[in-house]
C-alpha atoms as a PDB file:
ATOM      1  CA  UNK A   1       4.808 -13.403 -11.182  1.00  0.00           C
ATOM      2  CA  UNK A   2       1.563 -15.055 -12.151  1.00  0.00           C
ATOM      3  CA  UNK A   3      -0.391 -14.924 -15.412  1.00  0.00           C
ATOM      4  CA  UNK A   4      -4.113 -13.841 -13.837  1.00  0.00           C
ATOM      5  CA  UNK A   5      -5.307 -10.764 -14.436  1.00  0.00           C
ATOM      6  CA  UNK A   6      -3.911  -8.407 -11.889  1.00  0.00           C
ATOM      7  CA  UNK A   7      -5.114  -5.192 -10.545  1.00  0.00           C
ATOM      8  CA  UNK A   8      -2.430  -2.729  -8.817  1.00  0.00           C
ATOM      9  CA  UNK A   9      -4.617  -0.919  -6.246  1.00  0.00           C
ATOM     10  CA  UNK A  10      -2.885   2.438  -4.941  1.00  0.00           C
ATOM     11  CA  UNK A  11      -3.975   5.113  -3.302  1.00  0.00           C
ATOM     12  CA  UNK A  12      -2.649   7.812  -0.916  1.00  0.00           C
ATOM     13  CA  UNK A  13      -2.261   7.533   3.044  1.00  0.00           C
ATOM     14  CA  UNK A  14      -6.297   7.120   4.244  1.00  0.00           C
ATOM     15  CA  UNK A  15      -7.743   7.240   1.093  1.00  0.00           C
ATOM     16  CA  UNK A  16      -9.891   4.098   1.674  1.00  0.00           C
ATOM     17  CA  UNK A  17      -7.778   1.627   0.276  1.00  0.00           C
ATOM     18  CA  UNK A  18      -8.233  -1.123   2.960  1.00  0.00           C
ATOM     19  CA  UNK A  19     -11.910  -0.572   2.788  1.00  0.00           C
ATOM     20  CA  UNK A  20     -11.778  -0.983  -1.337  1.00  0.00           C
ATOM     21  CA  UNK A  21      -9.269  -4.023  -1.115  1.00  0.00           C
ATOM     22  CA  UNK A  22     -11.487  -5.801   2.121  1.00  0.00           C
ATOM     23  CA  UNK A  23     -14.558  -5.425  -0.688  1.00  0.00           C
ATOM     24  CA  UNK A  24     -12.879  -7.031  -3.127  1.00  0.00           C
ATOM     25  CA  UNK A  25     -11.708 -10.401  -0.973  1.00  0.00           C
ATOM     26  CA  UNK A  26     -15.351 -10.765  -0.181  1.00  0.00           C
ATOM     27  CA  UNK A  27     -16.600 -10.837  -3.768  1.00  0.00           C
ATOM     28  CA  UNK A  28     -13.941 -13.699  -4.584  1.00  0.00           C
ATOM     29  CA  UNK A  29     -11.185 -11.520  -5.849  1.00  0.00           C
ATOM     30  CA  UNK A  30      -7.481 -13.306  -4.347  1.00  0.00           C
ATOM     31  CA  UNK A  31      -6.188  -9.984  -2.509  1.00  0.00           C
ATOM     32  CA  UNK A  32      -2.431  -9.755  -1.639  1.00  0.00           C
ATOM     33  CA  UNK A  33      -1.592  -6.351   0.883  1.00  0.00           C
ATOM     34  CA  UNK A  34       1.882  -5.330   0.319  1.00  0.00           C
ATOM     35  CA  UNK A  35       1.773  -3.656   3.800  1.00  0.00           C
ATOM     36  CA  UNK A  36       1.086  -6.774   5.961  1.00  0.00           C
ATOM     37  CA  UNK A  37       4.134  -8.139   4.124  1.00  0.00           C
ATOM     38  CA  UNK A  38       6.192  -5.551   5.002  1.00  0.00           C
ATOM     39  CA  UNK A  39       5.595  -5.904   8.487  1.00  0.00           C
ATOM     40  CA  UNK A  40       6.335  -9.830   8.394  1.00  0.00           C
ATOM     41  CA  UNK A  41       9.412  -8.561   6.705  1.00  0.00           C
ATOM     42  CA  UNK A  42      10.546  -6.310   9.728  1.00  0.00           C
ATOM     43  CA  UNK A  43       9.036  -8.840  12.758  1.00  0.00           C
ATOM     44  CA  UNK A  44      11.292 -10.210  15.299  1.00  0.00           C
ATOM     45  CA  UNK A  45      13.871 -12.623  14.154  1.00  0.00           C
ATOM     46  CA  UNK A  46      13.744 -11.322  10.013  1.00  0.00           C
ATOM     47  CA  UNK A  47      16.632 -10.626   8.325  1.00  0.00           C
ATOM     48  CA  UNK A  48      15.166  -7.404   6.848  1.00  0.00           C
ATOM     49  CA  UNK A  49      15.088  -5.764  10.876  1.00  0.00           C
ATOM     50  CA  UNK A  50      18.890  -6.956  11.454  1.00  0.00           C
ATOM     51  CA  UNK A  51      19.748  -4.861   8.229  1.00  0.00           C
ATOM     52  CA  UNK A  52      17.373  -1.320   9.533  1.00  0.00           C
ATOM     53  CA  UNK A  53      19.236  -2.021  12.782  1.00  0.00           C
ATOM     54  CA  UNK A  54      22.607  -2.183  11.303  1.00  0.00           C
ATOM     55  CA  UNK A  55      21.782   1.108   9.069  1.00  0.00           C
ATOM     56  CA  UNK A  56      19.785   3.325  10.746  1.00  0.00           C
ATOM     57  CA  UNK A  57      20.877   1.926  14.659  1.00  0.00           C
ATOM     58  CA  UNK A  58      19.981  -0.713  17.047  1.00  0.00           C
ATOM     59  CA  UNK A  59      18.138   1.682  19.138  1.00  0.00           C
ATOM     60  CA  UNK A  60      15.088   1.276  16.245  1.00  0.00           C
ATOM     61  CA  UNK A  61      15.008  -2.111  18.003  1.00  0.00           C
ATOM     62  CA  UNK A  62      12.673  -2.319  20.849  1.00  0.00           C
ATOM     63  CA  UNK A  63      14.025  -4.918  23.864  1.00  0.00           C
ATOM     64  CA  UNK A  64      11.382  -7.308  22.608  1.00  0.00           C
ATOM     65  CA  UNK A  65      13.321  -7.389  18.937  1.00  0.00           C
ATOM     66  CA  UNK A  66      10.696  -6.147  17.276  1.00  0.00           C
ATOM     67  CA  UNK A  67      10.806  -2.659  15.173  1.00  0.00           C
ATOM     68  CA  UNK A  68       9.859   1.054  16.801  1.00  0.00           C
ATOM     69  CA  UNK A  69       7.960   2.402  13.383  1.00  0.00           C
ATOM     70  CA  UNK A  70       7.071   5.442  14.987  1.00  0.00           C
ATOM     71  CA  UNK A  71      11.087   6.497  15.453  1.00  0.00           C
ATOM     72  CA  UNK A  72      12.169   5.056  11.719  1.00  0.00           C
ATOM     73  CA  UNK A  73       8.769   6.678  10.272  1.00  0.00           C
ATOM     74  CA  UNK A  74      10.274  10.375  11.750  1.00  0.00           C
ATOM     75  CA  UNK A  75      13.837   9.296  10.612  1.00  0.00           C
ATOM     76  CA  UNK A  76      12.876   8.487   7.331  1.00  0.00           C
ATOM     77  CA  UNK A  77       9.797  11.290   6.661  1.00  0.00           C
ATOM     78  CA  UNK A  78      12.388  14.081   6.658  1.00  0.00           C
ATOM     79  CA  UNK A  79      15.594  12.524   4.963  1.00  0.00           C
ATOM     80  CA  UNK A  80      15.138  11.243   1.515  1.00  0.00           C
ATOM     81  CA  UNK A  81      18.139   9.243   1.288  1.00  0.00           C
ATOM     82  CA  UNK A  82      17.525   8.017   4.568  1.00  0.00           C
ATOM     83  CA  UNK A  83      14.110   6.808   2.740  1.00  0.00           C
ATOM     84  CA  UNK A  84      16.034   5.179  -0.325  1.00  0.00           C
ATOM     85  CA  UNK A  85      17.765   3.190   1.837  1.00  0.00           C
ATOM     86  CA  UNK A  86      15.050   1.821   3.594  1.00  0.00           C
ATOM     87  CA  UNK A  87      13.623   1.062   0.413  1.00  0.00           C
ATOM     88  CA  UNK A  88      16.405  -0.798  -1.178  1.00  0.00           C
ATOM     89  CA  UNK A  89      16.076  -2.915   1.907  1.00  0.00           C
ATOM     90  CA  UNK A  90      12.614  -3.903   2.171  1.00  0.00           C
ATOM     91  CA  UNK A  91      11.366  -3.049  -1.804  1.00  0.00           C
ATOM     92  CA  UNK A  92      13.209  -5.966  -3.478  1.00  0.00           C
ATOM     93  CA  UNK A  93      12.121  -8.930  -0.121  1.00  0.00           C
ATOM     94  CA  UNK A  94       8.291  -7.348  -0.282  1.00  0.00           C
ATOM     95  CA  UNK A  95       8.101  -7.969  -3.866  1.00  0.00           C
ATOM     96  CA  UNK A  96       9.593 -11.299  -3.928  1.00  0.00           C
ATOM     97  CA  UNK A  97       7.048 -12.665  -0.795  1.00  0.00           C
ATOM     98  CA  UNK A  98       3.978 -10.603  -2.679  1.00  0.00           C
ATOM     99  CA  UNK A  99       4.173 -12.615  -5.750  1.00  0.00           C
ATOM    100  CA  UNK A 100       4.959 -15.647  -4.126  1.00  0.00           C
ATOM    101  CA  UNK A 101       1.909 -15.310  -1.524  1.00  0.00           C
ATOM    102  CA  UNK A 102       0.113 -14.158  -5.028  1.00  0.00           C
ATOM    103  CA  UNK A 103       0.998 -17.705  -5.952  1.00  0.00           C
ATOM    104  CA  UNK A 104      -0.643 -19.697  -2.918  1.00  0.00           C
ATOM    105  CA  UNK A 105      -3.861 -17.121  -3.444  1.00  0.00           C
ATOM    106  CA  UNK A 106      -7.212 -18.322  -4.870  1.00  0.00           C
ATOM    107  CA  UNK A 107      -9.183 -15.883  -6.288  1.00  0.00           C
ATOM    108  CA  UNK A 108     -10.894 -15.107  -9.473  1.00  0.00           C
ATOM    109  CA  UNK A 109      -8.528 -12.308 -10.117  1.00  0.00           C
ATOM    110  CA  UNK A 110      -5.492 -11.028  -8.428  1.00  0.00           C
ATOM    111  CA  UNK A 111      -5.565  -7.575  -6.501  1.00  0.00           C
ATOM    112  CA  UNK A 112      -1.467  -6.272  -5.726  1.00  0.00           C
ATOM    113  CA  UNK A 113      -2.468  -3.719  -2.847  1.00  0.00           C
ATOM    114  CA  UNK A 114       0.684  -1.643  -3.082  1.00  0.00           C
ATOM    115  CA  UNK A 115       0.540   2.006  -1.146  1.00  0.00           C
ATOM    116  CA  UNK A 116       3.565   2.925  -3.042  1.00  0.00           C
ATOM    117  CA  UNK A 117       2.643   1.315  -6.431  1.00  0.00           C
ATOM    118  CA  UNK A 118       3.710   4.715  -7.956  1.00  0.00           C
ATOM    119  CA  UNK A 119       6.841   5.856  -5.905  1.00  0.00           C
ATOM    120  CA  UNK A 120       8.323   2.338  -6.237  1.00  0.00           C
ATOM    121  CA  UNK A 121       7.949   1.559  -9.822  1.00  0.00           C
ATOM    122  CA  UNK A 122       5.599  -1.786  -8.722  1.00  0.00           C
ATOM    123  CA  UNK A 123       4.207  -2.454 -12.377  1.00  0.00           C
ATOM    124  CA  UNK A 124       5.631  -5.359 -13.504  1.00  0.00           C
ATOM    125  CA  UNK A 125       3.035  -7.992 -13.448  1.00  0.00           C
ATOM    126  CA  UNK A 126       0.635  -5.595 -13.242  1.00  0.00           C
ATOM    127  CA  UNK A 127      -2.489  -5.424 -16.039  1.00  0.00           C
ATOM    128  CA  UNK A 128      -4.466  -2.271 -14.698  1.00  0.00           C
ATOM    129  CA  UNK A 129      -3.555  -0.187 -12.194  1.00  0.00           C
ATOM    130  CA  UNK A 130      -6.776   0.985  -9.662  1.00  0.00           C
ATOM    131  CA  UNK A 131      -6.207   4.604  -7.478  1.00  0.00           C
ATOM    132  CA  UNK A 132      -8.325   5.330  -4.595  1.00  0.00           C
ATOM    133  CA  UNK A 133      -8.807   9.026  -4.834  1.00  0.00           C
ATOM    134  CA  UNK A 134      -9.442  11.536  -2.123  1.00  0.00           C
ATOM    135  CA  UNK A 135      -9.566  14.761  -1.625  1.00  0.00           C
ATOM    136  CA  UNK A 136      -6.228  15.980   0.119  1.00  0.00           C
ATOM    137  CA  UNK A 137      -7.705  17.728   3.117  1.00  0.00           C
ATOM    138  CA  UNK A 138     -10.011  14.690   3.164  1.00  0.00           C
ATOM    139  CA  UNK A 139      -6.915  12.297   4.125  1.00  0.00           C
ATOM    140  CA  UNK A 140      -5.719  14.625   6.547  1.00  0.00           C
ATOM    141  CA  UNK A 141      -8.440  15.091   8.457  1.00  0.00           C
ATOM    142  CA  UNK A 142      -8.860  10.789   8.152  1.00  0.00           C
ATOM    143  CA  UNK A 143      -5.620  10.722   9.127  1.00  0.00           C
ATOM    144  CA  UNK A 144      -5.598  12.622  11.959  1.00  0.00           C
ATOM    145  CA  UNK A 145      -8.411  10.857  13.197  1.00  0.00           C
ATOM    146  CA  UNK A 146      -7.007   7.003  12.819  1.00  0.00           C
ATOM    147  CA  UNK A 147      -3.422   7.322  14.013  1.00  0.00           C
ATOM    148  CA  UNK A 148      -4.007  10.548  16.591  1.00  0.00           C
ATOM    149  CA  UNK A 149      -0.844  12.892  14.630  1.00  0.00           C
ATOM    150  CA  UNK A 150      -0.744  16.106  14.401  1.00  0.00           C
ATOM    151  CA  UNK A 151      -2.044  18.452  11.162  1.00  0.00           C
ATOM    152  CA  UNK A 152       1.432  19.222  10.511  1.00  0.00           C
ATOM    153  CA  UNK A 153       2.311  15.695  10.798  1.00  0.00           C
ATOM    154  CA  UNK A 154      -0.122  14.274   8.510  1.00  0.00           C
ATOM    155  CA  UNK A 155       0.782  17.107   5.781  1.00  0.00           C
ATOM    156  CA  UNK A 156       4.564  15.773   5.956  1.00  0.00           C
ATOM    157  CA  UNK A 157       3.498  12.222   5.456  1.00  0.00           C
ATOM    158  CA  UNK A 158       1.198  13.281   2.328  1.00  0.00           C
ATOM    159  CA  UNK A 159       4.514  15.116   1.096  1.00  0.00           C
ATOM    160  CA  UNK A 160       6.624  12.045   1.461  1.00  0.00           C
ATOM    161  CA  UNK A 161       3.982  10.344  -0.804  1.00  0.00           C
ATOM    162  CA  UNK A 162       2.983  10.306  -4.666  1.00  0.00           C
ATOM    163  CA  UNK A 163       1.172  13.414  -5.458  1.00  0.00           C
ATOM    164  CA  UNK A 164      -3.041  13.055  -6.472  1.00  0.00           C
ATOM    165  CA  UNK A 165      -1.907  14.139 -10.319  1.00  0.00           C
ATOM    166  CA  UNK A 166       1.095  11.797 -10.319  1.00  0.00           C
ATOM    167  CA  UNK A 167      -1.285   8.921  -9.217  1.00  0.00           C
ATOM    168  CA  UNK A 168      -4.307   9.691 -11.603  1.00  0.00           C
ATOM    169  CA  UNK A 169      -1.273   9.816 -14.557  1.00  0.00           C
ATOM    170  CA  UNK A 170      -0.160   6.256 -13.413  1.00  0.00           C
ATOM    171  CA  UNK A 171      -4.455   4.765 -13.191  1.00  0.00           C
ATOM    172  CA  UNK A 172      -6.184   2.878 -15.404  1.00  0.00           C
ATOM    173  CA  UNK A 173      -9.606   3.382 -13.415  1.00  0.00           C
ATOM    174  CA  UNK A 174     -10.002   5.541 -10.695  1.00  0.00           C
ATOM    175  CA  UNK A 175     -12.560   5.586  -7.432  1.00  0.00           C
ATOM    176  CA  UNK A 176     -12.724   8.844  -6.118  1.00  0.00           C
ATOM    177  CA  UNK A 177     -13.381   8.532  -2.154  1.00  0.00           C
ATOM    178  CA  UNK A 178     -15.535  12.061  -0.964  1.00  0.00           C
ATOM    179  CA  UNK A 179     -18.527  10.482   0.027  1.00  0.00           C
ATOM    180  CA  UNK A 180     -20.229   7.893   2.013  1.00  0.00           C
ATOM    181  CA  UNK A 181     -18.995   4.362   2.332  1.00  0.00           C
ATOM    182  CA  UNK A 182     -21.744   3.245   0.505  1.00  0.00           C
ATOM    183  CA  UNK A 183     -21.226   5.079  -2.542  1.00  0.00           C
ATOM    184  CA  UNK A 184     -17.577   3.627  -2.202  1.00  0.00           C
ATOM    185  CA  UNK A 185     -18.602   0.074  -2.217  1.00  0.00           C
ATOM    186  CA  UNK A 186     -21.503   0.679  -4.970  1.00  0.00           C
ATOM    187  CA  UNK A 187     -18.448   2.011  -7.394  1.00  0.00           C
ATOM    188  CA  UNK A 188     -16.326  -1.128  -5.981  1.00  0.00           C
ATOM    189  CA  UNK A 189     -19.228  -3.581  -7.124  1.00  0.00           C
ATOM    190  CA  UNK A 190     -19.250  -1.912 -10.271  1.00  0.00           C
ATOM    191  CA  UNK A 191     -15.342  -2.318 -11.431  1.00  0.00           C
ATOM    192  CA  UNK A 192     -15.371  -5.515  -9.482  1.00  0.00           C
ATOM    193  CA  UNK A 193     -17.927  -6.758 -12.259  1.00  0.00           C
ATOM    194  CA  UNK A 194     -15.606  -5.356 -15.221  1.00  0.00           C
ATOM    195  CA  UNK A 195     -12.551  -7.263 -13.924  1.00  0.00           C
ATOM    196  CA  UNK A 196     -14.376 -10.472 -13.894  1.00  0.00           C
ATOM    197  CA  UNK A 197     -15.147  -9.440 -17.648  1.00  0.00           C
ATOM    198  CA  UNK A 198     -11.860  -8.866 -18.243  1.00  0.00           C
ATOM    199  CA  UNK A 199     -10.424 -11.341 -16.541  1.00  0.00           C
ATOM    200  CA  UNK A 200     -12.501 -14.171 -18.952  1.00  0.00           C
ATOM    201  CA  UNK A 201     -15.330 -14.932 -15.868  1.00  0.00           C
END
C-alpha cells in the first residue's frame, strides 16, 4: 500500500484505457498497469505459470515455457469457475507486485491501472476510482480491429467483463470515450489538473 493519492483507472476491453493511462505518465503522474504485471507473473520460469499448468494442463505451456493466452483466454471465457480459479491464482501475486512496483514509482500521484478494478474487488488503497467509458458497439468494433477476433468473439469477451452500469456505479469520475483522441486527452488534461489539486500539488 502507499499513502499518495491513488486513482483506480478501469475501463472495459478497448475502451481507451492505455491511451488515458500513457497521458497520464507523461504529465508526471507515477502509473502502475496491472496487465504488464500479470504477464511478468505468467513468463517463463514464474511460479504463477507452473500453477495454470498444473490446473488447467501443461499443454497451455508452449515448448518455449512460456504461456498460450489465446487457448487459456477460450478455456476460461466460457467456464466461470474455470475463471475463478485463474483468478485466485494470479489476483492475490498481481496485487502484491502492483503495490510494491507502486512503491519504487515516482510520480506526483499514483494511477492503479486495473482492467478488472470492478470484477476483482481492487479498492483497497484506492482514493477515486476513474472509468473509461465507451459505447459498447464502440469496443467491439475497436476490438475487432486490434486483436483480428471475430464479432461473436468480442461480444463473449465484453460478457465475461463488468457491465457499463456496474462500472459507472463503482466511478468517482468518468471519461466517456465516443470521439476523437483529442477530445480524450483534452478531458485527461482536465482531471489530470484536479488530481494534482487533490493530491496537495
Amino acid at each position: 500500500m502507499t499513502t499518495r493519492f491513488t486513482i483506480g483507472l478501469t475501463g472495459g476491453i478497448a475502451s481507451g484505457k492505455s491511451l488515458v493511462a500513457d497521458r497520464l505518465a507523461s504529465l508526471g503522474a507515477a502509473v502502475v498497469d496491472t496487465d504488464v504485471i500479470s504477464r511478468e507473473q505468467t513468463a517463463a520460469g514464474m511460479p504463477a505459470l507452473a500453477e495454470i499448468g498444473r490446473h488447467f494442463g501443461t499443454d497451455l505451456i508452449r515448448g518455449d515455457g512460456t504461456l498460450d493466452r489465446p487457448r487459456l483466454r477460450d478455456q476460461v471465457f466460457s467456464d466461470p469457475a474455470a475463471r475463478k480459479r485463474l483468478e485466485t491464482i494470479l489476483h492475490p501475486r498481481i496485487r502484491k507486485a502492483a503495490w510494491e512496483r507502486a512503491g519504487r514509482t515516482a510520480g506526483s500521484y499514483l494511477v492503479m491501472v486495473v482492467p478488472l478494478l470492478v470484477e476483482t474487488g481492487f479498492t483497497d488503497g484506492i482514493d477515486r476510482v476513474l472509468v473509461i467509458d465507451a459505447p459498447r458497439k464502440l469496443q467491439i468494433e475497436r476490438l475487432r480491429e486490434r486483436d483480428g477476433v471475430t464479432r461473436v468473439q468480442a461480444m463473449a469477451i465484453l460478457a465475461s467483463q463488468a457491465s457499463r452500469r456496474q462500472r459507472r456505479a463503482m466511478a468517482d469520475d468518468v471519461i466517456l470515450n465516443d470521439g476523437s483522441r483529442r477530445r480524450l486527452i483534452g478531458r485527461v488534461d482536465e482531471f489530470h489538473a484536479r488530481y494534482l489539486g487533490q493530491a496537495g500539488h
